[in-house]
PDB file of N, CA and C in Angstrom:
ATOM      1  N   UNK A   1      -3.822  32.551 -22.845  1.00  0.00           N
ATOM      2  CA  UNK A   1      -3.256  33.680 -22.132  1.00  0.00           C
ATOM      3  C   UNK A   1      -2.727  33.250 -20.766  1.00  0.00           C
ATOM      4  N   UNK A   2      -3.447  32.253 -20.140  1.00  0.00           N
ATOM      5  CA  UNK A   2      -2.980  31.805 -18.921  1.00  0.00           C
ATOM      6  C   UNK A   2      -1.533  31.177 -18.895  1.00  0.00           C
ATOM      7  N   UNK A   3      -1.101  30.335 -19.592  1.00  0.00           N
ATOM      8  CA  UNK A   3      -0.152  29.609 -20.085  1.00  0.00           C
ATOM      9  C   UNK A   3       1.352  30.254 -20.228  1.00  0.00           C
ATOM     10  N   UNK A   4       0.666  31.855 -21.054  1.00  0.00           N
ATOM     11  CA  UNK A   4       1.781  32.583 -21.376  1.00  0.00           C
ATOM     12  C   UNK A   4       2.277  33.248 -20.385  1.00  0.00           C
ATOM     13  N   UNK A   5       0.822  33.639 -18.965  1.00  0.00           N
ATOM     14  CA  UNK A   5       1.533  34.257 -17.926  1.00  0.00           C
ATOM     15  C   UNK A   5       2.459  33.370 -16.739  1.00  0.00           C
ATOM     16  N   UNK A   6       1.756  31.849 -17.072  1.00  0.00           N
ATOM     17  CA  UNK A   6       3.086  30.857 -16.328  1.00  0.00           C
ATOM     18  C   UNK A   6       4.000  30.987 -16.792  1.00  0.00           C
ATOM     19  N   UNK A   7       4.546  30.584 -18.115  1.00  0.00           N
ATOM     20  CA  UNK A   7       5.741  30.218 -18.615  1.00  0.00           C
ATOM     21  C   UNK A   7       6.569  31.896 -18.582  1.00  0.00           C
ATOM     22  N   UNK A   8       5.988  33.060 -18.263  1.00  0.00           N
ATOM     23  CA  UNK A   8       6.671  33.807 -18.166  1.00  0.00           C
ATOM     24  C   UNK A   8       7.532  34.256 -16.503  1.00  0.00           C
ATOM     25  N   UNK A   9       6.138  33.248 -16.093  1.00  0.00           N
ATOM     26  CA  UNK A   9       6.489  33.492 -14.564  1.00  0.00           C
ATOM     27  C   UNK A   9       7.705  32.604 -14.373  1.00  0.00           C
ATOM     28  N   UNK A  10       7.697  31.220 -15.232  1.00  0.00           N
ATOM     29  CA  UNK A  10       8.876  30.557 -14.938  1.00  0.00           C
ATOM     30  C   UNK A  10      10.176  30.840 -15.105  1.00  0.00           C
ATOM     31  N   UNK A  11      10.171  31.521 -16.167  1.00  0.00           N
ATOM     32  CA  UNK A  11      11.514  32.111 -17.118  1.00  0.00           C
ATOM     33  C   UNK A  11      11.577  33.359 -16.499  1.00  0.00           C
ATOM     34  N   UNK A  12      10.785  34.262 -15.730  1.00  0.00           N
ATOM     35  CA  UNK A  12      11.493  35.399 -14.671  1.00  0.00           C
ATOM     36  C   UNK A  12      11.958  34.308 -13.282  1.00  0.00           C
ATOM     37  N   UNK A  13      11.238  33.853 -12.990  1.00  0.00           N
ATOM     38  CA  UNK A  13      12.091  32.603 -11.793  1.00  0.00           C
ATOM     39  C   UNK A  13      13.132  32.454 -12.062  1.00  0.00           C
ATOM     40  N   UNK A  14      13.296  31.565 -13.387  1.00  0.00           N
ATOM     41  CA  UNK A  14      14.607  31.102 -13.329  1.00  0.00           C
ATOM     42  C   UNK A  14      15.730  31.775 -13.532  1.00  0.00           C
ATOM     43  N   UNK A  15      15.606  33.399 -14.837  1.00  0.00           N
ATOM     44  CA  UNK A  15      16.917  34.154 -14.951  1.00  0.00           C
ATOM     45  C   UNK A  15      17.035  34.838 -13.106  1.00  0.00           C
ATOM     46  N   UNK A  16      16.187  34.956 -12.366  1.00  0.00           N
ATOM     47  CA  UNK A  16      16.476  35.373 -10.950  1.00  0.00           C
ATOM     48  C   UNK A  16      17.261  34.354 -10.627  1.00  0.00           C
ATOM     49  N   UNK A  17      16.944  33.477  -9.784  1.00  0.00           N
ATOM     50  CA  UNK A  17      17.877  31.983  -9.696  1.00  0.00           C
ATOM     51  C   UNK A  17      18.781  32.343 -10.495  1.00  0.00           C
ATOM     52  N   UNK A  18      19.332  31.948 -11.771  1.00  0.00           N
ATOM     53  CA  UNK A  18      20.314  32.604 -12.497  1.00  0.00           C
ATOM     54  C   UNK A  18      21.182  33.109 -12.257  1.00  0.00           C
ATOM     55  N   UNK A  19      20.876  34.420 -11.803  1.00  0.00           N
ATOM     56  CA  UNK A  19      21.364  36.199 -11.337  1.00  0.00           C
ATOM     57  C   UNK A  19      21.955  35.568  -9.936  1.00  0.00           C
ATOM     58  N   UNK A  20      21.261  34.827  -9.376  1.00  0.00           N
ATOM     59  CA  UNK A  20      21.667  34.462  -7.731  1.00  0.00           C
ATOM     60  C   UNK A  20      23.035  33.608  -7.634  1.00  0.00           C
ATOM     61  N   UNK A  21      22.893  32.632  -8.703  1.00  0.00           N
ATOM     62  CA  UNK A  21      23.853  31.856  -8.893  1.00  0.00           C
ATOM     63  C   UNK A  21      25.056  32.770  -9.803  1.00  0.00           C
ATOM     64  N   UNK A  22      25.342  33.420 -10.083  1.00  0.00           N
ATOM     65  CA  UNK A  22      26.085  34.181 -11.283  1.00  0.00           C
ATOM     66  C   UNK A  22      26.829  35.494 -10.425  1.00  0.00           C
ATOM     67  N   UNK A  23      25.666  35.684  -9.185  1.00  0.00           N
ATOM     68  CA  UNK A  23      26.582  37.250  -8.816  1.00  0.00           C
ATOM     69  C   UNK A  23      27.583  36.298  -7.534  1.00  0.00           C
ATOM     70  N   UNK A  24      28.859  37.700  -7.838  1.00  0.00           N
ATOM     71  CA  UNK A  24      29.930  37.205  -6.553  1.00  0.00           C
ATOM     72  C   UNK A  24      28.728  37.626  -5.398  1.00  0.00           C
ATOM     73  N   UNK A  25      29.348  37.089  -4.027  1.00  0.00           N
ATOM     74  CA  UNK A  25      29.032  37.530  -2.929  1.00  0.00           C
ATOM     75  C   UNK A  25      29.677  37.734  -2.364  1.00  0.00           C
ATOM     76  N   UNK A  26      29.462  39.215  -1.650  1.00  0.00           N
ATOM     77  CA  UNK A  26      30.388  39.785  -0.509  1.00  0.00           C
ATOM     78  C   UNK A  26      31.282  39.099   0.629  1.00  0.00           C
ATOM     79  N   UNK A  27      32.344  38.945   0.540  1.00  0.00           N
ATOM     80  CA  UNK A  27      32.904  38.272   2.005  1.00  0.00           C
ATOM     81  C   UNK A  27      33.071  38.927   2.966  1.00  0.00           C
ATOM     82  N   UNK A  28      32.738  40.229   3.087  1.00  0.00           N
ATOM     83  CA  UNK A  28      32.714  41.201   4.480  1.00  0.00           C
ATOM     84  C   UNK A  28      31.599  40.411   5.352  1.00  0.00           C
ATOM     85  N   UNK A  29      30.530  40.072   5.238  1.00  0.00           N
ATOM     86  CA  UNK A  29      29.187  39.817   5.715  1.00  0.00           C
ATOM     87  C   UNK A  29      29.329  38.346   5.954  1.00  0.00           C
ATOM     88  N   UNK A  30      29.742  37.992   6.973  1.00  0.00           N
ATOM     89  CA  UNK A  30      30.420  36.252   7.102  1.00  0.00           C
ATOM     90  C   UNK A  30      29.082  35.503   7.795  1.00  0.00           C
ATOM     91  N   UNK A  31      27.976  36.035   7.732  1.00  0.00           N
ATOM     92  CA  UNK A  31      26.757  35.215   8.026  1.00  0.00           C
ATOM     93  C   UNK A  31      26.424  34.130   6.947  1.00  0.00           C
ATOM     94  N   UNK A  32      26.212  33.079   7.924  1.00  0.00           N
ATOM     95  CA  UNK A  32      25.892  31.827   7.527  1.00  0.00           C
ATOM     96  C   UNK A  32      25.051  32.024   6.293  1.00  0.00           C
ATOM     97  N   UNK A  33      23.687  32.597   6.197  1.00  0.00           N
ATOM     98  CA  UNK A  33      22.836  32.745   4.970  1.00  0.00           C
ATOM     99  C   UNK A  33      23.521  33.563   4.164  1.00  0.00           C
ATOM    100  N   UNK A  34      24.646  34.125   3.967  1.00  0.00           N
ATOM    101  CA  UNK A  34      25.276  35.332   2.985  1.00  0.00           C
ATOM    102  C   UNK A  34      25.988  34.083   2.113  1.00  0.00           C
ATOM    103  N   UNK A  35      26.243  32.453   2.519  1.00  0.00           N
ATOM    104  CA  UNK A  35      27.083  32.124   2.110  1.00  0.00           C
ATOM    105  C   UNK A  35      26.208  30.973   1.289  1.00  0.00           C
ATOM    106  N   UNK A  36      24.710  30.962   1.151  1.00  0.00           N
ATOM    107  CA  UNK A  36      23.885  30.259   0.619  1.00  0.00           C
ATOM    108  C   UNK A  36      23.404  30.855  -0.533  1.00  0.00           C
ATOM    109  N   UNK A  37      24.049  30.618  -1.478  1.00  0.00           N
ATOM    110  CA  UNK A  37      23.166  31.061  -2.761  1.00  0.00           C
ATOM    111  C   UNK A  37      21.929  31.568  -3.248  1.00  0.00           C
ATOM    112  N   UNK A  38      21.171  32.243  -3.576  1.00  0.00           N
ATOM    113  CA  UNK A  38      20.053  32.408  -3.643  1.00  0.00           C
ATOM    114  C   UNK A  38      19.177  31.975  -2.215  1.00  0.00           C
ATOM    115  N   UNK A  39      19.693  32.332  -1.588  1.00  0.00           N
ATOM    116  CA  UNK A  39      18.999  32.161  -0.014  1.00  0.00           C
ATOM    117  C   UNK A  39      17.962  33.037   0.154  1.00  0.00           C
ATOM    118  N   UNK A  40      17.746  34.635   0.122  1.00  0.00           N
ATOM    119  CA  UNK A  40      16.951  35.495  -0.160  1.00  0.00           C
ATOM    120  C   UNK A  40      16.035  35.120  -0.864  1.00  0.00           C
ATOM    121  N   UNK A  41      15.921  34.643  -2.001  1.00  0.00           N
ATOM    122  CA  UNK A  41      14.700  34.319  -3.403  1.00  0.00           C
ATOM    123  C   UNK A  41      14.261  33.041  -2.568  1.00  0.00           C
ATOM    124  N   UNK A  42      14.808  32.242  -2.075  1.00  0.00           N
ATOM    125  CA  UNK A  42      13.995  31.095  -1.113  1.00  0.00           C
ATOM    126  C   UNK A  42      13.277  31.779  -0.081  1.00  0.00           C
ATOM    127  N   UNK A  43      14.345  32.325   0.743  1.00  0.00           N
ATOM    128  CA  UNK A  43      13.463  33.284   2.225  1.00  0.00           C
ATOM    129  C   UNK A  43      12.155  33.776   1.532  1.00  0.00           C
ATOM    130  N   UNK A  44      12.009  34.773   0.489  1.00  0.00           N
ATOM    131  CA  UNK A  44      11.053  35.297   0.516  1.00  0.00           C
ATOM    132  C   UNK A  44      10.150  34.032  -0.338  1.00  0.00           C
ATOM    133  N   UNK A  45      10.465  33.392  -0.803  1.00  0.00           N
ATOM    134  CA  UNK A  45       9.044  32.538  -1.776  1.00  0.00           C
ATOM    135  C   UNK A  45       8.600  31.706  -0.797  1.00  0.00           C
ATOM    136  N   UNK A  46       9.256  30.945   0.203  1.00  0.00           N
ATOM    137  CA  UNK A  46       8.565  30.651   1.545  1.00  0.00           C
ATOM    138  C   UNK A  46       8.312  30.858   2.473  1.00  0.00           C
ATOM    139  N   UNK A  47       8.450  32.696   2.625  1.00  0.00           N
ATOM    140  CA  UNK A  47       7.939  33.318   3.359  1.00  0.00           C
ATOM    141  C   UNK A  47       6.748  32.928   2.835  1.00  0.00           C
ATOM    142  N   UNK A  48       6.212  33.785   1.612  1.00  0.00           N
ATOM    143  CA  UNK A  48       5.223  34.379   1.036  1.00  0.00           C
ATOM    144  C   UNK A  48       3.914  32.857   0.929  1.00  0.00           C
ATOM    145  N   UNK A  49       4.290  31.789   0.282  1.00  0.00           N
ATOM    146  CA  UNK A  49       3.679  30.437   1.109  1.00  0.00           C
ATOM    147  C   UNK A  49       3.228  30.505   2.292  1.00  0.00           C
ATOM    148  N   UNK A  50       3.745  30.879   3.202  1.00  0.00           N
ATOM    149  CA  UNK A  50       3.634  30.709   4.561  1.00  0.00           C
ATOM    150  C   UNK A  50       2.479  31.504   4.995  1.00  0.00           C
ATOM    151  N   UNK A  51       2.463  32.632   4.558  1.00  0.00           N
ATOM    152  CA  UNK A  51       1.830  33.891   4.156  1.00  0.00           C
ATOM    153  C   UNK A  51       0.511  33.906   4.169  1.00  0.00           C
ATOM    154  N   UNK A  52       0.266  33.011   2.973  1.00  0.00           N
ATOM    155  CA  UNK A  52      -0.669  32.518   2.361  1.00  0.00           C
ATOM    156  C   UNK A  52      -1.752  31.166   3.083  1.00  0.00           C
ATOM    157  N   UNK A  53      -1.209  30.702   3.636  1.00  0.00           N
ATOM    158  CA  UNK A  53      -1.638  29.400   4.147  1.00  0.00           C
ATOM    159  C   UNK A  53      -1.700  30.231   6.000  1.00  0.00           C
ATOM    160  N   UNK A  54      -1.337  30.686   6.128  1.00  0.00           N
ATOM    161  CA  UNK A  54      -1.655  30.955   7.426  1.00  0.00           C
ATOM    162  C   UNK A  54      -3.189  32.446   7.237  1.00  0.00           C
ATOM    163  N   UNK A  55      -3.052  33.213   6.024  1.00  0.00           N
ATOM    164  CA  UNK A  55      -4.371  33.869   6.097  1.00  0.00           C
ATOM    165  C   UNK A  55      -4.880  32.979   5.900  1.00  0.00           C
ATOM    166  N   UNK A  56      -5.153  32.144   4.658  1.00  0.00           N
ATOM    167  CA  UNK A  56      -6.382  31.196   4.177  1.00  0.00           C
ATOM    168  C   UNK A  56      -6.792  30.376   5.504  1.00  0.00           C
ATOM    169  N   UNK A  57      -6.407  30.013   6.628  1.00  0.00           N
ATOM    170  CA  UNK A  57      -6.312  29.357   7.989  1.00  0.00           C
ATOM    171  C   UNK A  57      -6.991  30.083   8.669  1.00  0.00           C
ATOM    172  N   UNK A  58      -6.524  31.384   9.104  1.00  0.00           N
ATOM    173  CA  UNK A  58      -7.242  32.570   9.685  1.00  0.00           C
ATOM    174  C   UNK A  58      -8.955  32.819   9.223  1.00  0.00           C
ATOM    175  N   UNK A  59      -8.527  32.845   7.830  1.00  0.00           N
ATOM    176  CA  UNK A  59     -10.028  33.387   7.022  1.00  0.00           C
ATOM    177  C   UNK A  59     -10.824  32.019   7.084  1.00  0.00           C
ATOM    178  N   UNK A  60     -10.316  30.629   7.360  1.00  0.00           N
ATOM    179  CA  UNK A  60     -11.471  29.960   7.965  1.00  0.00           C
ATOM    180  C   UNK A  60     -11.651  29.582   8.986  1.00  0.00           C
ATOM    181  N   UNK A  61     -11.124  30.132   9.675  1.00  0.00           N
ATOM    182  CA  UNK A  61     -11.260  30.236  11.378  1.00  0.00           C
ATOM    183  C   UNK A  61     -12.261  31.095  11.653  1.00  0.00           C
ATOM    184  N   UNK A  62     -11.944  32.497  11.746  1.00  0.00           N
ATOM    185  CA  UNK A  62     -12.805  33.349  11.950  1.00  0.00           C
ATOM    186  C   UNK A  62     -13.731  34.043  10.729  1.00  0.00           C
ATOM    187  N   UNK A  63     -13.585  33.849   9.208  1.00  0.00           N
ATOM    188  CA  UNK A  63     -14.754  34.706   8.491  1.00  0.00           C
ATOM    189  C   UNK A  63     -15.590  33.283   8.220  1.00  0.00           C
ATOM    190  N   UNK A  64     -15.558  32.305   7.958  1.00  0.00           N
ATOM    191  CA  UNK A  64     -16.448  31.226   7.530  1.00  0.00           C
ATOM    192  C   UNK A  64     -17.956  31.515   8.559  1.00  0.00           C
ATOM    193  N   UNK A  65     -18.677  31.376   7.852  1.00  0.00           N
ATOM    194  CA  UNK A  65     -20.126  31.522   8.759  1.00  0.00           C
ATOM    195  C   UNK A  65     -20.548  29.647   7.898  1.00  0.00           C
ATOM    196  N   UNK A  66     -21.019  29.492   9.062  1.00  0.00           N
ATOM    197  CA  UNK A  66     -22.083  27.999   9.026  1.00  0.00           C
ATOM    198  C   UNK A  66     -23.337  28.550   7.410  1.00  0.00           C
ATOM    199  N   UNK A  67     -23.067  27.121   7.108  1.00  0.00           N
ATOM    200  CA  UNK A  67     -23.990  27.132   5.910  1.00  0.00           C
ATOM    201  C   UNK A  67     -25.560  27.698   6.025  1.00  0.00           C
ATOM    202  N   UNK A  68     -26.319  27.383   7.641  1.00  0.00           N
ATOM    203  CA  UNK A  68     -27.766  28.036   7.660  1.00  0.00           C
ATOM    204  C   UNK A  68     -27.582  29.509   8.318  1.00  0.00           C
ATOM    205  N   UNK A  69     -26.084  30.046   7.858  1.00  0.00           N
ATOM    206  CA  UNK A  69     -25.988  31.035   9.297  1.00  0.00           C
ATOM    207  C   UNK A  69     -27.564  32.415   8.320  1.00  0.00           C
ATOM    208  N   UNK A  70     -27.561  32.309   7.228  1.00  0.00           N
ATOM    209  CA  UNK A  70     -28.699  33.497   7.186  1.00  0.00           C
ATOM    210  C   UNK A  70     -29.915  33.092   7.495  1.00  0.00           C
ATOM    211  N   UNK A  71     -30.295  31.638   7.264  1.00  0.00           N
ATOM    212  CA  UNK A  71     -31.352  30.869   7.552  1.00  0.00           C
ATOM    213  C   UNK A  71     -31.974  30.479   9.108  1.00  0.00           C
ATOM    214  N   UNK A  72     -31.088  31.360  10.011  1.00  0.00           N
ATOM    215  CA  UNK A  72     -31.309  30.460  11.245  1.00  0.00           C
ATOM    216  C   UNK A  72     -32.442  31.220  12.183  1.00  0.00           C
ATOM    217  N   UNK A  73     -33.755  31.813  11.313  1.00  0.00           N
ATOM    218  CA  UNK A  73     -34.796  31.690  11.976  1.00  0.00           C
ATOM    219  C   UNK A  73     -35.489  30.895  12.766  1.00  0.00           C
TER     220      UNK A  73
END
């Protein structure tokens, strides 16, 4: 079951990518990232990395308690 929810995750990845590469893009909107392909589906998947690694950072910064912390009679 695990397997099937990767390979599905890959094959929605890639028809996105796909879709990114396939649609025209607007030339009214002359910003530099309007003119990068699938720039958006990057922005957000390394947002969301970023995301991730900066809570997991946080959460052992401040929630980690020391291994004797209940023991420290």
């Amino acid at each position: 079951m695990n397997k099937l929810r990767w390979a599905l995750l890959a094959i929605a990845a890639i028809v996105s990518l796909w879709g990114g590469f396939a649609t025209p893009h607007d030339s009214a909107h002359d910003a530099w990232w309007n003119r990068i392909p699938v720039f958006f589906a990057l922005f957000g998947f390394f947002g969301c990395i970023l995301i991730i690694f900066f809570a997991k950072s946080l959460g052992k910064l401040f929630l980690r308690k020391g291994e004797d912390y209940y023991d420290a009679d």
